[in-house]
C-alpha atoms as a PDB file:
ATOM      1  CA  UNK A   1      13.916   8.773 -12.989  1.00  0.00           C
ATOM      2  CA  UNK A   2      10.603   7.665 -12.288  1.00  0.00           C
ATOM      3  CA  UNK A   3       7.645   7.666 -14.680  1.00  0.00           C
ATOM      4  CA  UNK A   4       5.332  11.144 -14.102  1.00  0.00           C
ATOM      5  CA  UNK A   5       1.920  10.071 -15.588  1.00  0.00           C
ATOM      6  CA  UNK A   6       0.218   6.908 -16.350  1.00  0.00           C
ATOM      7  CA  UNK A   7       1.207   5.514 -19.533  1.00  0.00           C
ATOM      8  CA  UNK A   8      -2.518   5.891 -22.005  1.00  0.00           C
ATOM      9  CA  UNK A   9      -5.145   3.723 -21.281  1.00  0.00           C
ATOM     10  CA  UNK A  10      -4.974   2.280 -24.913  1.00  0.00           C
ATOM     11  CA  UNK A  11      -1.713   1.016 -25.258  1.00  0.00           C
ATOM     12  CA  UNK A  12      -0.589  -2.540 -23.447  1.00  0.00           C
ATOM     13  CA  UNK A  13       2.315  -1.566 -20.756  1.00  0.00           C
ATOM     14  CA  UNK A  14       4.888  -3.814 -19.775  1.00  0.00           C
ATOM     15  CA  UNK A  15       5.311  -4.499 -15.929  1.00  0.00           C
ATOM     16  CA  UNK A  16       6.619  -5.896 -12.664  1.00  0.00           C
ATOM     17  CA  UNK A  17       4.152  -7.901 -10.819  1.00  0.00           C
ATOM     18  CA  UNK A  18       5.287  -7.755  -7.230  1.00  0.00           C
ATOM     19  CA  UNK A  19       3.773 -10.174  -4.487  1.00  0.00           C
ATOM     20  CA  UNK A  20       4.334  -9.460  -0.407  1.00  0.00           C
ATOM     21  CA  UNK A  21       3.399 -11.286   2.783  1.00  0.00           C
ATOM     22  CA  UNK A  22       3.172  -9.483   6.200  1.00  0.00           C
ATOM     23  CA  UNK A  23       2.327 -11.614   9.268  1.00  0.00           C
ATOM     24  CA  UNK A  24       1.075  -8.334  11.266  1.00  0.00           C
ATOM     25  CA  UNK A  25       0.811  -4.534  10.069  1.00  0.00           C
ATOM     26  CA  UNK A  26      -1.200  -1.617  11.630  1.00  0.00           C
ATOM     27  CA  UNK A  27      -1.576   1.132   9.510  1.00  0.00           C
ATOM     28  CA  UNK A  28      -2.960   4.105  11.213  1.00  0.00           C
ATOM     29  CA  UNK A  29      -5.417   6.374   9.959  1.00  0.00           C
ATOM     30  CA  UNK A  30      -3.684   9.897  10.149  1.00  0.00           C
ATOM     31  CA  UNK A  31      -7.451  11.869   9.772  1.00  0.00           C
ATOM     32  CA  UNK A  32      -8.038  10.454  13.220  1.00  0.00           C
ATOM     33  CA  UNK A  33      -5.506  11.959  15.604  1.00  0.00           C
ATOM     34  CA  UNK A  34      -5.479  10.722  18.996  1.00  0.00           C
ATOM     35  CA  UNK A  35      -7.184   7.732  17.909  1.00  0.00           C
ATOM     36  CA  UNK A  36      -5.595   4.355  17.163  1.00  0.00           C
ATOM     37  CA  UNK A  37      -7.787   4.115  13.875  1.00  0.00           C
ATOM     38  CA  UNK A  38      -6.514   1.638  11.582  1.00  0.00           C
ATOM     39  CA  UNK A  39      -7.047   1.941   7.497  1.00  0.00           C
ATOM     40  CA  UNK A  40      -7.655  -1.864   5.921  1.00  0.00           C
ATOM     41  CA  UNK A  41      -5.343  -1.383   3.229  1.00  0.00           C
ATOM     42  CA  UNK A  42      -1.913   0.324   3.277  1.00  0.00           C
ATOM     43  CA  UNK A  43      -1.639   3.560   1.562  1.00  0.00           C
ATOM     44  CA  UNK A  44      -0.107   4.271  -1.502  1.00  0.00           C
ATOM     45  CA  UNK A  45       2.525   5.797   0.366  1.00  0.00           C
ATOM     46  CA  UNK A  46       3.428   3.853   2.721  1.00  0.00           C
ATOM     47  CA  UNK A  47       3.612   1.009  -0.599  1.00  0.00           C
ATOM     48  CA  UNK A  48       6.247   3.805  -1.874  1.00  0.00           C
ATOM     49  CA  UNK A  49       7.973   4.071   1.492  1.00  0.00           C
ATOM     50  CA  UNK A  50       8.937   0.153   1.096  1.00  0.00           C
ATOM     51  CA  UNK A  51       9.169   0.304  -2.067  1.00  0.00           C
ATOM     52  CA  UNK A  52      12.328   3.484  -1.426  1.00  0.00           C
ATOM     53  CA  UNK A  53      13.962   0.997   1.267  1.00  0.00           C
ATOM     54  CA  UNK A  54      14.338  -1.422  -1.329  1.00  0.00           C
ATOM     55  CA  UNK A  55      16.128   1.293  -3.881  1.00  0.00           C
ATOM     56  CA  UNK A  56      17.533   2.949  -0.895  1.00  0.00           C
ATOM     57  CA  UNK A  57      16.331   6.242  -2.784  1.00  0.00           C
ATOM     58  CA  UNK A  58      14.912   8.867  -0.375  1.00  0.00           C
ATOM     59  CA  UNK A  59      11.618   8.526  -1.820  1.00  0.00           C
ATOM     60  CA  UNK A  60       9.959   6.688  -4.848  1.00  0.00           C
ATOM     61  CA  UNK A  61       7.196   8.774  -6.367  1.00  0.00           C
ATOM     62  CA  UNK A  62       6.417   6.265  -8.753  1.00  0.00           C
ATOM     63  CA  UNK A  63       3.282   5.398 -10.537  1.00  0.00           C
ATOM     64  CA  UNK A  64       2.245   1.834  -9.085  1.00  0.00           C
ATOM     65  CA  UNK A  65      -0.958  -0.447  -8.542  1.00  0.00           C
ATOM     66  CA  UNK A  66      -2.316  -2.402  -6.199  1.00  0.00           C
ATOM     67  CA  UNK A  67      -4.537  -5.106  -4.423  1.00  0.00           C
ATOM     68  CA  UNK A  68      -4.211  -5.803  -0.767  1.00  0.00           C
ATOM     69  CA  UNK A  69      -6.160  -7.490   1.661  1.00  0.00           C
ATOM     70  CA  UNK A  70      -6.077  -9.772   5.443  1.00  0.00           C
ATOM     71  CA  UNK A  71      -6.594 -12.600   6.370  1.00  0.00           C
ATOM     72  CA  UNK A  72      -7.603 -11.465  10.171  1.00  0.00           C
ATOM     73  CA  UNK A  73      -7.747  -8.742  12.507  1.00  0.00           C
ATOM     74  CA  UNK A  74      -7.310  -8.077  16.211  1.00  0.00           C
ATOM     75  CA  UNK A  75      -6.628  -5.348  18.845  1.00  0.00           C
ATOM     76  CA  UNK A  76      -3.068  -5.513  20.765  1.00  0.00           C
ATOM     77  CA  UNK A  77      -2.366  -3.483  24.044  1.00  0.00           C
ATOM     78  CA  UNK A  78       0.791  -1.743  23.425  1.00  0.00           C
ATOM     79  CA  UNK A  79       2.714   1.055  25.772  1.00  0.00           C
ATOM     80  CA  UNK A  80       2.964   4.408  24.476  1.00  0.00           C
ATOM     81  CA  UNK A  81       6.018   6.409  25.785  1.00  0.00           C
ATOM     82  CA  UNK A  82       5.019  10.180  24.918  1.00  0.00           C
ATOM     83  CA  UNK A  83       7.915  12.523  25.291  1.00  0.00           C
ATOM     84  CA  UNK A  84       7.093  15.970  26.804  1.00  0.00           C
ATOM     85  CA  UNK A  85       7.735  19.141  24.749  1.00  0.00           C
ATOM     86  CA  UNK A  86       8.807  21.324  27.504  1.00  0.00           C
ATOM     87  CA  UNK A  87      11.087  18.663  28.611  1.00  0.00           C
ATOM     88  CA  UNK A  88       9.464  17.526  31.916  1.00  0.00           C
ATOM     89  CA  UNK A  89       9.210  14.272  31.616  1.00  0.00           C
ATOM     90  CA  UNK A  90      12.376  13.230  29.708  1.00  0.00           C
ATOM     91  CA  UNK A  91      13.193   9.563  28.019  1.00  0.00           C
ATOM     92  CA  UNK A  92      15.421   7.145  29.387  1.00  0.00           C
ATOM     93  CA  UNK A  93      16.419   4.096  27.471  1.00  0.00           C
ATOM     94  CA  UNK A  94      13.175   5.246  25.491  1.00  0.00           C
ATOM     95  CA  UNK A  95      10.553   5.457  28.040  1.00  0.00           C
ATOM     96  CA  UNK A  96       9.420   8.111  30.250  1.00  0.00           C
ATOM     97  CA  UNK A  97       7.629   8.369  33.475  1.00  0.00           C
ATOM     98  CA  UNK A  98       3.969   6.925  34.315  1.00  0.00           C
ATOM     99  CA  UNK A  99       1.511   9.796  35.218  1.00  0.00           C
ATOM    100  CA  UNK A 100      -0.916  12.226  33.338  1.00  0.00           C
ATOM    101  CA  UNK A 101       0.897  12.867  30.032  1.00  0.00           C
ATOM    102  CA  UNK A 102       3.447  10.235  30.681  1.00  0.00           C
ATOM    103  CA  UNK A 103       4.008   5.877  29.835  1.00  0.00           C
ATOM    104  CA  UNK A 104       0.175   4.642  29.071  1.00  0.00           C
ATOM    105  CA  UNK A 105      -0.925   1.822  27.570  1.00  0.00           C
ATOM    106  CA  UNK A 106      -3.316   1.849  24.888  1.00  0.00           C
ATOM    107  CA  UNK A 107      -4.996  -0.708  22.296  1.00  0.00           C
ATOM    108  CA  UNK A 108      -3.373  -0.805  18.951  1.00  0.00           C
ATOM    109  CA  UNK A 109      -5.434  -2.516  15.951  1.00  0.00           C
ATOM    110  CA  UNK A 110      -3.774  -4.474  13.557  1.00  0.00           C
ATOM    111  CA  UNK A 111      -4.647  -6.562  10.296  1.00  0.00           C
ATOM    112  CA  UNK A 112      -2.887 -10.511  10.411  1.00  0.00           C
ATOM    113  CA  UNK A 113      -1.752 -12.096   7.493  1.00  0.00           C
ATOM    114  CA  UNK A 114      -1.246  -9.641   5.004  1.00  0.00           C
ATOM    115  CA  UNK A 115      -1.612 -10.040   1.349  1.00  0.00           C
ATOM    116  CA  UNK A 116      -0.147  -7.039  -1.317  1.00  0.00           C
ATOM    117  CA  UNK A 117       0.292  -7.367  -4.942  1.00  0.00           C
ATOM    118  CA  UNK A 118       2.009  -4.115  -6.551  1.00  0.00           C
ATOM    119  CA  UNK A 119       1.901  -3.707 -10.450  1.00  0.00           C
ATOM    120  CA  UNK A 120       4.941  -1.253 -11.617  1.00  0.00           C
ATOM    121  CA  UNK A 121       5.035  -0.168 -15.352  1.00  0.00           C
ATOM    122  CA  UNK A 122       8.317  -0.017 -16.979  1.00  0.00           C
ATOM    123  CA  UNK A 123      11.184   1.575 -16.773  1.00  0.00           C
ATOM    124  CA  UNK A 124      10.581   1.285 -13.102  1.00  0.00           C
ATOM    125  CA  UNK A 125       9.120  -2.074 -12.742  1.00  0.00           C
ATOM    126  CA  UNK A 126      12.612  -3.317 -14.201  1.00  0.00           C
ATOM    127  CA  UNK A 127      14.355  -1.107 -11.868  1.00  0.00           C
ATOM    128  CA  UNK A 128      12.807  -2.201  -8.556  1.00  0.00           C
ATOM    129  CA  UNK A 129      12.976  -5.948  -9.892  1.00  0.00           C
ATOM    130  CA  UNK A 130      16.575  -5.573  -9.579  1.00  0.00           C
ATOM    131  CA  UNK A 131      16.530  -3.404  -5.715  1.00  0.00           C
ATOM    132  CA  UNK A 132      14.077  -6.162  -4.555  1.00  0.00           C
ATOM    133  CA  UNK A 133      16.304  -8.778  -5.207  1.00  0.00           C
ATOM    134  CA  UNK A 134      18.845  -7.312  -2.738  1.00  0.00           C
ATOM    135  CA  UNK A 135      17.145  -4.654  -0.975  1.00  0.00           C
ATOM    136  CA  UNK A 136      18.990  -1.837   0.926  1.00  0.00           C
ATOM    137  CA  UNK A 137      17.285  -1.545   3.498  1.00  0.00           C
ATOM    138  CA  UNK A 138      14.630  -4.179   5.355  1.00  0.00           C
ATOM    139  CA  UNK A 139      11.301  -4.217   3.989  1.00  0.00           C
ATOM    140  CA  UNK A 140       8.403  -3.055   6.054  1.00  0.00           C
ATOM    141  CA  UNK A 141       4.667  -2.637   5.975  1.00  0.00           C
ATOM    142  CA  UNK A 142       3.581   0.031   8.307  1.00  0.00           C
ATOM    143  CA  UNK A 143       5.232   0.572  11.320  1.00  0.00           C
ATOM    144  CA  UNK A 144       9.233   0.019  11.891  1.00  0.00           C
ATOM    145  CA  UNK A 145       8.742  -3.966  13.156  1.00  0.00           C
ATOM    146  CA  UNK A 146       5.570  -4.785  10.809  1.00  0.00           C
ATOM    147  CA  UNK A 147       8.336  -6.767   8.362  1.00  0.00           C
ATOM    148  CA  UNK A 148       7.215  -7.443   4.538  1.00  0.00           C
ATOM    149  CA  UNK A 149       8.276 -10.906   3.063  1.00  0.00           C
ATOM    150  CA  UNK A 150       8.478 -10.311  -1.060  1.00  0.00           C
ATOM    151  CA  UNK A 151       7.100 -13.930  -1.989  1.00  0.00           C
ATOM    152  CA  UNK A 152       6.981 -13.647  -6.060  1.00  0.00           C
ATOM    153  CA  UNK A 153       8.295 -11.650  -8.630  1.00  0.00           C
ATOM    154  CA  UNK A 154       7.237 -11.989 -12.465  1.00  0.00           C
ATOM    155  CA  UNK A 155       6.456 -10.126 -15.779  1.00  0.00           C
ATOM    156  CA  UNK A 156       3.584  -8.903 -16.653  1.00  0.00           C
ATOM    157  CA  UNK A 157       2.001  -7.364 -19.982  1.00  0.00           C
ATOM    158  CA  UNK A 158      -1.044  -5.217 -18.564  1.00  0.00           C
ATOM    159  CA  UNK A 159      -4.086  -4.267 -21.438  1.00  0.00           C
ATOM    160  CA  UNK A 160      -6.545  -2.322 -21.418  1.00  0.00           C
ATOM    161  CA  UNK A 161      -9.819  -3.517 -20.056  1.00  0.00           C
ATOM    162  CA  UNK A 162     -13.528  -2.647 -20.061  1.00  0.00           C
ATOM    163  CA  UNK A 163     -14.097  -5.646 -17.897  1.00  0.00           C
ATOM    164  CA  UNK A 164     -11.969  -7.305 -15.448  1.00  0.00           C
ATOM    165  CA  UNK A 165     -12.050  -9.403 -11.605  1.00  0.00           C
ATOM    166  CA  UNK A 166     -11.615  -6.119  -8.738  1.00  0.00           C
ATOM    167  CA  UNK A 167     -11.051  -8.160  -6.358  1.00  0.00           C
ATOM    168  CA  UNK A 168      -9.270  -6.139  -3.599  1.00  0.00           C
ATOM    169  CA  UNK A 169      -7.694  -3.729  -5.940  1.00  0.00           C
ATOM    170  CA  UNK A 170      -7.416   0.450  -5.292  1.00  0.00           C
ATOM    171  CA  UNK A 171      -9.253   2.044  -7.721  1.00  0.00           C
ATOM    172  CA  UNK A 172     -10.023   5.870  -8.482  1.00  0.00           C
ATOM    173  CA  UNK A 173     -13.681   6.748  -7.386  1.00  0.00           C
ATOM    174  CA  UNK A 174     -14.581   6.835 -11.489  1.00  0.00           C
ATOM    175  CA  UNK A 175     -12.858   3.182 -11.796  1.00  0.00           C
ATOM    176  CA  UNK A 176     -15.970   1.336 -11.109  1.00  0.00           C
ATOM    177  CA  UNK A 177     -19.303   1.135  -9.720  1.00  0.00           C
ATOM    178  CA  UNK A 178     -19.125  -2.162  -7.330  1.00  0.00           C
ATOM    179  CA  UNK A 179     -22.470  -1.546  -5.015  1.00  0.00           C
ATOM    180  CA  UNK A 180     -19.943  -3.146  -1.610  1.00  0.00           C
ATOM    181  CA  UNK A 181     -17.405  -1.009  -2.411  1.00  0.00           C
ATOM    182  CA  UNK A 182     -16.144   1.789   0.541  1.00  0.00           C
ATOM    183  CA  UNK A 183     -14.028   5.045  -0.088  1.00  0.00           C
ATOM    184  CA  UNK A 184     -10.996   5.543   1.812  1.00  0.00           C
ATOM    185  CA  UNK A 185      -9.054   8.864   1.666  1.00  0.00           C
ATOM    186  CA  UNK A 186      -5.382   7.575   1.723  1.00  0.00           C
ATOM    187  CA  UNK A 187      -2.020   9.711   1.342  1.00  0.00           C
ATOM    188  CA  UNK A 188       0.002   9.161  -1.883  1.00  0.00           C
ATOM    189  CA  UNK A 189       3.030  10.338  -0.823  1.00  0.00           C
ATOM    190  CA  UNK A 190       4.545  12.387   2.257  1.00  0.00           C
ATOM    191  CA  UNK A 191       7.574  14.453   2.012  1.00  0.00           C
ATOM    192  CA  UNK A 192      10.910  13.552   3.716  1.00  0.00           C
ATOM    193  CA  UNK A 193       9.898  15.861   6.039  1.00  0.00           C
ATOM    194  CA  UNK A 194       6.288  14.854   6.611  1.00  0.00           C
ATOM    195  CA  UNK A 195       5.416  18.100   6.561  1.00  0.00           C
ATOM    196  CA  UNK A 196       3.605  17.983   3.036  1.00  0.00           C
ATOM    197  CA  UNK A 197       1.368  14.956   2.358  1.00  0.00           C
ATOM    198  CA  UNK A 198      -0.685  14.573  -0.942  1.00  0.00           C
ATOM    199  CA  UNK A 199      -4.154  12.897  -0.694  1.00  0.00           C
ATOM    200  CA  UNK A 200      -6.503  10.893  -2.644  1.00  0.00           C
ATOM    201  CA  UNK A 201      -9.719   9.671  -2.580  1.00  0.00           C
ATOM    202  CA  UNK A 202      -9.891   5.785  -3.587  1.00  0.00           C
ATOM    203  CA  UNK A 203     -12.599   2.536  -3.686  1.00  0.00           C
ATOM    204  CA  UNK A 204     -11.327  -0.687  -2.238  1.00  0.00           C
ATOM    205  CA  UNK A 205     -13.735  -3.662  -1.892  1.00  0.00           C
ATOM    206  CA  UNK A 206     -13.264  -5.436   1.672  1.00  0.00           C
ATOM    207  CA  UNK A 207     -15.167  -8.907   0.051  1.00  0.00           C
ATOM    208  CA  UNK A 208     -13.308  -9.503  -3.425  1.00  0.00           C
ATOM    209  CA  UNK A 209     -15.768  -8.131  -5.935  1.00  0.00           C
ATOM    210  CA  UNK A 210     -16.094 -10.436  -9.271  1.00  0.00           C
ATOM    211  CA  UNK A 211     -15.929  -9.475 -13.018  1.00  0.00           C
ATOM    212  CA  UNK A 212     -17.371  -6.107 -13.766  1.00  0.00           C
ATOM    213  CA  UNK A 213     -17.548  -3.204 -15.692  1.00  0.00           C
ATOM    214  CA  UNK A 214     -14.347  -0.880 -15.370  1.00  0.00           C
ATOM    215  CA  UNK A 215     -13.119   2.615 -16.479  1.00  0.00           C
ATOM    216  CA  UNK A 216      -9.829   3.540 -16.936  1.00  0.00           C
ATOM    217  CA  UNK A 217      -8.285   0.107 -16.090  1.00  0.00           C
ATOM    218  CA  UNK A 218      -5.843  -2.931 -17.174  1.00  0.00           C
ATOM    219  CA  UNK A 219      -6.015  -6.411 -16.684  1.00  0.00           C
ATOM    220  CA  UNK A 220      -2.914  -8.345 -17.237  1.00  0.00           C
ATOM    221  CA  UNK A 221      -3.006 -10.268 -20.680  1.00  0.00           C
ATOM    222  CA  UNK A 222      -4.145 -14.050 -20.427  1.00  0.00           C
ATOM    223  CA  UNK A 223      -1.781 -16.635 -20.511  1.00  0.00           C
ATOM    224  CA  UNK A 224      -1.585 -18.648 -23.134  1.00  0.00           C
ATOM    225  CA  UNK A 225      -2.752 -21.836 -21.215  1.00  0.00           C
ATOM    226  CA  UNK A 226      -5.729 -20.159 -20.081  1.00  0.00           C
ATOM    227  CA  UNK A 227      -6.468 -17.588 -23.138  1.00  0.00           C
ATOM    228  CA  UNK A 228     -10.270 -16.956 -21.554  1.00  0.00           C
ATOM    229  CA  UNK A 229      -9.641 -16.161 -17.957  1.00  0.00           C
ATOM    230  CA  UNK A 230     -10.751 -13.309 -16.357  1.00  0.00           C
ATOM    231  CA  UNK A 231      -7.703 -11.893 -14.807  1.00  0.00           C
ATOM    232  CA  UNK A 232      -7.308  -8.886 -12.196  1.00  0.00           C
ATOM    233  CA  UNK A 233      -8.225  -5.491 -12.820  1.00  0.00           C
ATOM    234  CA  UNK A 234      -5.523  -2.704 -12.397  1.00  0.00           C
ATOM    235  CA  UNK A 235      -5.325   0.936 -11.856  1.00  0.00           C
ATOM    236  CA  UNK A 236      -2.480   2.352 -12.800  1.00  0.00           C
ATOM    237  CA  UNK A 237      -2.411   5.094  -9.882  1.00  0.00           C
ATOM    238  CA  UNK A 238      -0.606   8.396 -10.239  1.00  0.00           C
ATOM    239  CA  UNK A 239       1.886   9.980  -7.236  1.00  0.00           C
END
C-alpha cells in the first residue's frame, strides 16, 4: 500500500531517484476551459498517472517529489474533432463533420525536450523501481502520444535540509521564499472517474534558483567524492 503522509522532516528517508526524458508534452491547464492553456510543469497527477501505468495499478496516490523543466517551447496547429451531445454530428473513423460545432483546427502549446526527476520514499520507491523496469503499460507525459523515456534509476538517502539548490523543484508555498519564483495551482490527483480532483497550490522557479534558505525540505546526502556539494532540494509532497 502506498505511504499516507510524509515521513518527519527530521529523520533521513531512503529513496528512488527517478530520471525521465519527453521529446514533446502539452499539459493543459484545466482552470482555463476552452482555452489551450498550457501549465510549464506537469502536475503531480499526471506524474502519478505514469507513474500507475508503470504498476498497472488503477491509481498511485503516492507521496512523491519533483523537479521538471524544458528545454523549448512552441505552438502546434492540431484538429479538434468535437463530438455532439445530442448526436448530430456523429464520429466516423474518429472525426466528425466541418461546420459550427464540428472538425476545427486550433493551436495547441507544447513544452520540447522535457526534463523530470521524481524522488519516491520507501516502501514505494523500491516498489516502482521494480514496475519501471518492465512497465505495464507505455509511459506517457501528458497526453496519450506525449511518450516518457525513463533515462536513470538510482538510490538515494534524502536529509533534512535548511539549505539546499531549488532549482526547478515543486515546492509548497511555505517551502521557500525565491523572489523569481511563480505559483501554479496544479491537481494532485483525479479520481478514476475524473469526477473528483484534489488541488494544490505550489512554487516552481522557471530559471533554476541557486542555494537558499528552505522549510520543510531534503536534499539528498553528499556523496562521498564530493562530501561539500550543494545538492537538490526536495519536497516530499503529499497526495
Amino acid at each position: 500500500m502506498p505511504n499516507t503522509a510524509p515521513p518527519p522532516p527530521h529523520e533521513p528517508v531512503q529513496a528512488l531517484r527517478a530520471t525521465f526524458y519527453a521529446p514533446v508534452a502539452s499539459f493543459r491547464d484545466p482552470l482555463f476551459p476552452g482555452i489551450t492553456r498550457i501549465l510549464p510543469v506537469p502536475p503531480p497527477s499526471t506524474v502519478r498517472g505514469m507513474l500507475a501505468a508503470a504498476t498497472g495499478a488503477a491509481a498511485e496516490p503516492l507521496i512523491l517529489g519533483m523537479a521538471a523543466w524544458s528545454e523549448g517551447h512552441g505552438i502546434d496547429t492540431e484538429t479538434y474533432h468535437p463530438i455532439a451531445a445530442d448526436g448530430s454530428n456523429p464520429s466516423a473513423g474518429g472525426r466528425v463533420r466541418a461546420g459550427k460545432g464540428g472538425a476545427t483546427a486550433k493551436d495547441r502549446p507544447f513544452l520540447a525536450d522535457v526534463h523530470l526527476t521524481v524522488w519516491l520514499p520507501d516502501p514505494d520507491g523500491a516498489r516502482l523501481a521494480q514496475a519501471l523496469r518492465r512497465p505495464c503499460y507505455a509511459l506517457r507525459l501528458g497526453r496519450s502520444q506525449d511518450l516518457v523515456h525513463l533515462t536513470g534509476a538510482a538510490r538515494v538517502v534524502l536529509e533534512p535540509a535548511r539549505t539546499a539548490i531549488v532549482g526547478h523543484a515543486l515546492a509548497p508555498l511555505d517551502g521557500h521564499d525565491v523572489p523569481s519564483a511563480h505559483t501554479h495551482r496544479l491537481a494532485d490527483t483525479v479520481s478514476a472517474d475524473r469526477l473528483t480532483t484534489t488541488w494544490s497550490s505550489y512554487l516552481w522557479c522557471d530559471e533554476p534558483a541557486g542555494a537558499t534558505l528552505v522549510r520543510h525540505a531534503y536534499r539528498e546526502a553528499p556523496t562521498p567524492a564530493d562530501p561539500h556539494e550543494d545538492t537538490q532540494a526536495v519536497w516530499l509532497l503529499a497526495p
